[in-house]
Protein backbone atom coordinates (compact mmCIF):
# COMPACT_ATOMS: atom_id res chain seq x y z
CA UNK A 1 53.71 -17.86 37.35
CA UNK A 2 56.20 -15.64 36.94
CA UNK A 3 60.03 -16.90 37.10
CA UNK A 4 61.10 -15.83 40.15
CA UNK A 5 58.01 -16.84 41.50
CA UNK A 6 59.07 -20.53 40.43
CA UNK A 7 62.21 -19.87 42.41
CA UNK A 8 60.59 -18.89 45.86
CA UNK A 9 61.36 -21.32 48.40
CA UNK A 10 59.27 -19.24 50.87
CA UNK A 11 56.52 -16.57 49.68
CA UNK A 12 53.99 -14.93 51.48
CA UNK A 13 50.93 -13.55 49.75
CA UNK A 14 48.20 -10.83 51.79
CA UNK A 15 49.28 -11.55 55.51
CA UNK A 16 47.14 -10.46 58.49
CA UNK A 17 47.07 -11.62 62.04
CA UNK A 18 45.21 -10.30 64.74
CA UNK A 19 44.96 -10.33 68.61
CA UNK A 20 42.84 -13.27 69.30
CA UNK A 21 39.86 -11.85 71.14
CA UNK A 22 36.92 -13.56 73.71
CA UNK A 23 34.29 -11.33 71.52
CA UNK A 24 33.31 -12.17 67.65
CA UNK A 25 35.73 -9.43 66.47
CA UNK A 26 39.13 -10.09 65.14
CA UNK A 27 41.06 -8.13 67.01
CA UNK A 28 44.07 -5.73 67.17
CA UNK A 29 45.93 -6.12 63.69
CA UNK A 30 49.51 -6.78 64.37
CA UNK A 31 50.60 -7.69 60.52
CA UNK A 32 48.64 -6.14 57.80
CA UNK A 33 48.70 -7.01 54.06
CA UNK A 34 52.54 -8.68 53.87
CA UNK A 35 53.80 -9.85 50.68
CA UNK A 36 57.35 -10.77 49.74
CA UNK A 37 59.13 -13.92 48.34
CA UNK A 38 62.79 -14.98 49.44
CA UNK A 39 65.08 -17.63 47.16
CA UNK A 40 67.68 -20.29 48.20
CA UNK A 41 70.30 -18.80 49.76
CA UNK A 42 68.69 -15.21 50.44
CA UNK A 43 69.81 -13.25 53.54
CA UNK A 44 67.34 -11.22 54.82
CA UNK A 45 67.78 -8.73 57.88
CA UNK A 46 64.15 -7.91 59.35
CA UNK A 47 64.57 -4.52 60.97
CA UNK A 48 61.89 -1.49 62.84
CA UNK A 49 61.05 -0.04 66.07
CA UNK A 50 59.62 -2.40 69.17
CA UNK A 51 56.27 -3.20 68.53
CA UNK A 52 56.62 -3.49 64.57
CA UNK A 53 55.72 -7.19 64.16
CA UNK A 54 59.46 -8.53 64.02
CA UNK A 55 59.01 -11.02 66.29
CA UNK A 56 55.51 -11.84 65.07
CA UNK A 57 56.45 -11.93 61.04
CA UNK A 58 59.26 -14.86 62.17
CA UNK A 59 56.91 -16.82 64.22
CA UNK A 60 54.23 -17.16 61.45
CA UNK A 61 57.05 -18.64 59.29
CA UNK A 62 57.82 -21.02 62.02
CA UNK A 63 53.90 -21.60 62.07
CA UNK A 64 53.68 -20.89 66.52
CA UNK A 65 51.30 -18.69 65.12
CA UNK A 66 48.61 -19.03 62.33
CA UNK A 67 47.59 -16.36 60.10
CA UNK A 68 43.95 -14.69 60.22
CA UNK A 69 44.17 -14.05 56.15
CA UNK A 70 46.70 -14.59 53.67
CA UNK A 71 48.95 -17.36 52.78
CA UNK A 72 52.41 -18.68 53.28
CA UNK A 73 54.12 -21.54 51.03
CA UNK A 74 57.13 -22.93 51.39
CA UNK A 75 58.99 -24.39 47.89
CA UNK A 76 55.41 -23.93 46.54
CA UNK A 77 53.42 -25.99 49.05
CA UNK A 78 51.20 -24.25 51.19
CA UNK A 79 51.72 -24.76 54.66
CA UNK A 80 48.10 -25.85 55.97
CA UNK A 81 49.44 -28.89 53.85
CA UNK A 82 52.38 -29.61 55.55
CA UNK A 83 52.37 -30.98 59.01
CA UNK A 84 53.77 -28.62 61.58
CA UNK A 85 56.84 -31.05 62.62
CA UNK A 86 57.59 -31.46 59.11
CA UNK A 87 57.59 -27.97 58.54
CA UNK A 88 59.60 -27.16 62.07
CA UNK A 89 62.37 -29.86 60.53
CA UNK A 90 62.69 -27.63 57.29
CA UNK A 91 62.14 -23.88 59.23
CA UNK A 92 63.90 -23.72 62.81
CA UNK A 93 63.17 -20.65 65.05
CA UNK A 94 65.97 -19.11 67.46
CA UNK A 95 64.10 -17.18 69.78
CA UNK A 96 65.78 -14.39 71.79
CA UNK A 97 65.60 -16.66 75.11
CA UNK A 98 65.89 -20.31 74.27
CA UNK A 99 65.43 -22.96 76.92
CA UNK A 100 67.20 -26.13 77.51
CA UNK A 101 64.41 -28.05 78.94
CA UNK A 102 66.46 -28.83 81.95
CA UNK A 103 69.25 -30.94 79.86
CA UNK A 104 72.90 -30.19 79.57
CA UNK A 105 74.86 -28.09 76.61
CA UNK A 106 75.73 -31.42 75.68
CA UNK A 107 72.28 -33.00 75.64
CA UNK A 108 70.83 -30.16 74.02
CA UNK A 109 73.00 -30.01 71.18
CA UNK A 110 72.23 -33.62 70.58
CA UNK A 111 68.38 -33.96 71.29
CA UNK A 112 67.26 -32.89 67.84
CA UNK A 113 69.60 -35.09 66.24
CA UNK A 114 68.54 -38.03 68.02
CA UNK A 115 64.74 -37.53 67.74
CA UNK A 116 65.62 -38.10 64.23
CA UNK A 117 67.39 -41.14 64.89
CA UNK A 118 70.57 -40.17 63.37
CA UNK A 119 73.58 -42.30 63.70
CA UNK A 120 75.71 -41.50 66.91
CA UNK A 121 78.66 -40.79 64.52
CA UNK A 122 77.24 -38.61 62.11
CA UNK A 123 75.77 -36.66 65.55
CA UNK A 124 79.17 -36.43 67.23
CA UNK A 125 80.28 -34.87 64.38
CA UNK A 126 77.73 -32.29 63.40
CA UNK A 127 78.09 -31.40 67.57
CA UNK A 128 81.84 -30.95 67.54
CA UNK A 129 81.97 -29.29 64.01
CA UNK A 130 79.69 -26.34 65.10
CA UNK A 131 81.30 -26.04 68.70
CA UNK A 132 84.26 -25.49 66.98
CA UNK A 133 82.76 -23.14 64.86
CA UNK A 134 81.34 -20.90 67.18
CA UNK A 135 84.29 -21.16 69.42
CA UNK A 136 82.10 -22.97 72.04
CA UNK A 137 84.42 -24.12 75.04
CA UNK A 138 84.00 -27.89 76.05
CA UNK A 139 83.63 -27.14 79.59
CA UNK A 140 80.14 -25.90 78.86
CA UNK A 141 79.02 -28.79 77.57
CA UNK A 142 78.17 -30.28 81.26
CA UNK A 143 76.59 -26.98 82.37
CA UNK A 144 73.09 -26.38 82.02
CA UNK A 145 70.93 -23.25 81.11
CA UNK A 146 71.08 -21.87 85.12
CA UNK A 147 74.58 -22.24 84.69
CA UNK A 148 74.63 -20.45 81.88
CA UNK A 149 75.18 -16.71 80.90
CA UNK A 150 72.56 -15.35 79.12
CA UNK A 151 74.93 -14.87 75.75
CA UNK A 152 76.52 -18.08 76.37
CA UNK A 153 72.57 -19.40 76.32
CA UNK A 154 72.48 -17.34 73.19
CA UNK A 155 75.20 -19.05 71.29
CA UNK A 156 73.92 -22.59 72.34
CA UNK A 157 70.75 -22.48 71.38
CA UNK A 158 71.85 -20.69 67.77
CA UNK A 159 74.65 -23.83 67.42
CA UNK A 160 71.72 -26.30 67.75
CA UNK A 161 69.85 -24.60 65.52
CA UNK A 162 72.82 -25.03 62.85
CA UNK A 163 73.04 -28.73 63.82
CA UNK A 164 69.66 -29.48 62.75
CA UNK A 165 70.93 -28.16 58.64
CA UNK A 166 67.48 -26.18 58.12
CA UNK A 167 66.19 -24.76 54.69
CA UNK A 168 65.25 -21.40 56.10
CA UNK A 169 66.69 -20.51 59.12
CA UNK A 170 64.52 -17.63 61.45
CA UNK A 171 66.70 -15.67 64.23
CA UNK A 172 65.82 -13.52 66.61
CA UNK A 173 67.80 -10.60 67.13
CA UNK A 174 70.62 -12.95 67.44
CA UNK A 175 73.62 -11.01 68.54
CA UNK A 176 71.41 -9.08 71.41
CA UNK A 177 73.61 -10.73 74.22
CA UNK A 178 77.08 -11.48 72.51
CA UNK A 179 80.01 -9.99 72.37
CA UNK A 180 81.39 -7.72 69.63
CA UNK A 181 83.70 -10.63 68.15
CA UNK A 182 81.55 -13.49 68.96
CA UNK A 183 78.48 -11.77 67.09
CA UNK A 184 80.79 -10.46 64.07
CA UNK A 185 82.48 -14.60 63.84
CA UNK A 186 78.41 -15.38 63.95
CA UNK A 187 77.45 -13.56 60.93
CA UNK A 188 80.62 -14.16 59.11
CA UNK A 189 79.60 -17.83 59.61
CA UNK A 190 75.91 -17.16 58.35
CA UNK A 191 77.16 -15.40 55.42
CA UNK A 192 79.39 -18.54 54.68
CA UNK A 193 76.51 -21.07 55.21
CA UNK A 194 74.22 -18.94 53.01
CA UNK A 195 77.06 -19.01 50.29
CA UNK A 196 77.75 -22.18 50.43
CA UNK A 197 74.58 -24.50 51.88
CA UNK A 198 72.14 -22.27 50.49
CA UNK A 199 70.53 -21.61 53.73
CA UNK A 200 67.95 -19.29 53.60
CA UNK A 201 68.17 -17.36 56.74
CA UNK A 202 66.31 -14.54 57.91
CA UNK A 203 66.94 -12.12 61.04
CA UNK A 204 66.20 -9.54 62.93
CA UNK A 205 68.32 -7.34 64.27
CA UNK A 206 68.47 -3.85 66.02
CA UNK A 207 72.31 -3.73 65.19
CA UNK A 208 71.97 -2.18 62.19
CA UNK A 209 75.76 -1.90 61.09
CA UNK A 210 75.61 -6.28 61.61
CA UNK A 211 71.98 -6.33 59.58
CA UNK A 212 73.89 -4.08 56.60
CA UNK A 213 76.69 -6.57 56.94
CA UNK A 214 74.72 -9.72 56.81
CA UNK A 215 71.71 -8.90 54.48
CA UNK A 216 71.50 -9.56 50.94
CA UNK A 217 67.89 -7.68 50.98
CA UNK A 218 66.48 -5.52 54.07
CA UNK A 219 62.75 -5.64 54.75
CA UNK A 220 61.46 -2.51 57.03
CA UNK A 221 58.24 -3.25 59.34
CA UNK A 222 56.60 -0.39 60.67
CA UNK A 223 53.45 -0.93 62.83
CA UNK A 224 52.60 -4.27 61.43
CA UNK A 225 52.98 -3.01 58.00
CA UNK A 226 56.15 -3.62 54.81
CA UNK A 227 57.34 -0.67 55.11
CA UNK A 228 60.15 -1.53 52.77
CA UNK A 229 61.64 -4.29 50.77
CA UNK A 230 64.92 -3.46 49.18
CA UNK A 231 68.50 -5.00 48.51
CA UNK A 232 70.87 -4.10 50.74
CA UNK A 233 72.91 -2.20 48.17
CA UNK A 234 69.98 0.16 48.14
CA UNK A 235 69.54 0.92 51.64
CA UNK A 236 70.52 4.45 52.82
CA UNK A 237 71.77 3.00 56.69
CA UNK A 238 72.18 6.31 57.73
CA UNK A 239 68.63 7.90 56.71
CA UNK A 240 67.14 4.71 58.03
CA UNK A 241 68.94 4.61 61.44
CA UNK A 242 67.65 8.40 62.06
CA UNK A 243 64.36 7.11 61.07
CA UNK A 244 63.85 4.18 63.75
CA UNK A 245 65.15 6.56 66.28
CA UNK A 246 62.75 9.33 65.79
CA UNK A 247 59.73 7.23 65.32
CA UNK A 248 61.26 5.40 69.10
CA UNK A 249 61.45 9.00 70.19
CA UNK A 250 57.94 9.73 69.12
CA UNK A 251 56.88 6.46 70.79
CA UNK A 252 58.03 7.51 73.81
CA UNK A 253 56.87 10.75 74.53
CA UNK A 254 53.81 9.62 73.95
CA UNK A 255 53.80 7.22 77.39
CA UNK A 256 55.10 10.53 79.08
């Protein structure tokens, strides 16, 4: 095993998944062959055209979905050994629309922590330390998700994500719905907890000036494929912006 191998505290090795199909056959392939290993503390920005397997890639490391082929480990343990809450506890997801499941901001923000059975203290503290953080106004905290904006249902559900203190943390184009400030605070605040917790967090975003600014390393998924895996000192933002538009471009004209 090689030494940074030893280091990975997530690694995938040969992943597939298919469309699940009524007949014998596997399917449509919607990630082919992906391989790539991410350290403590690694920020990776997950970018490519609609369709490219985003989405997909970040909910096989939250395990919603299982792979047809291939492996993922986390910290060297592969995850069919791990039990899914256990792994959910270490891995949290931020989908682009996150529910409340009819509770307040207030509730919401809590639930995970108490599930755990976490002192009320140590709760009330983690709560009010990351509303402060994200500049979350206290008058939301009664409202719930109807009530809500969808960025201001954005920024909640990415706060209780960061109350739970995950290993690896998996976003979903993030910043889709905020503001320019509140999504620039947001990754200045990733950045720090990366730095400093040794978060692993990985995300996809369309913004690619905010990926460039987050990243540490960029991976590029093009039609379920790893198209590229590079450090973000070596990424060419210009070339690859023209790129994702022409191949959207291309895309299109072909439903014309």
């Amino acid at each position: 095993m090689d030494n940074f191998t030893s280091q990975a505290q997530l690694r995938l090795e040969q992943v597939n998944l298919f469309t699940k199909l009524k007949s014998n056959h596997q399917g449509y392939p919607i990630l082919q062959d992906i391989s790539f290993q991410v350290v403590p503390g690694e920020r990776i920005a997950i970018v490519g055209v609609t369709g490219a397997g985003k989405t997909s890639l970040l909910r096989l490391i939250n395990r919603l979905s299982e792979p047809t082929s291939g492996k993922i480990y986390l910290e060297n343990q592969e995850y069919r050994q791990i039990s899914a809450i256990q792994l959910r506890q270490m891995v949290t997801l931020v989908l682009q629309e996150s529910k409340l499941l009819g509770m307040t901001v207030h509730e919401a923000l809590e639930y995970p922590l108490v599930l755990r059975g976490m002192p009320k203290q140590t709760i009330q503290q983690r709560v009010s330390h990351w509303l402060e953080q994200l500049h979350i106004p206290n008058d939301w905290l009664s409202k719930n998700e109807l009530q809500l904006a969808a960025g201001q249902r954005q920024l909640v559900a990415i706060a209780r994500a960061l109350i739970i203190q995950p290993k690896v943390l998996l976003l979903d184009e993030p910043t889709s719905a905020l503001d320019a400030g509140t999504a620039s605070n947001l990754v200045q605040i990733l950045i720090q907890l990366a730095q400093t917790q040794q978060t692993t967090i990985l995300m996809v975003n369309h913004q690619l000036d905010l990926a460039q600014m987050f990243c540490t390393r960029l991976l590029h998924l093009h039609q379920g494929q790893l198209l590229a895996n590079k450090p973000a000192s070596e990424v060419d933002l210009a070339s690859l912006q023209a790129s994702l538009i022409q191949t959207e471009t291309q895309a299109a004209e072909e439903w014309i």
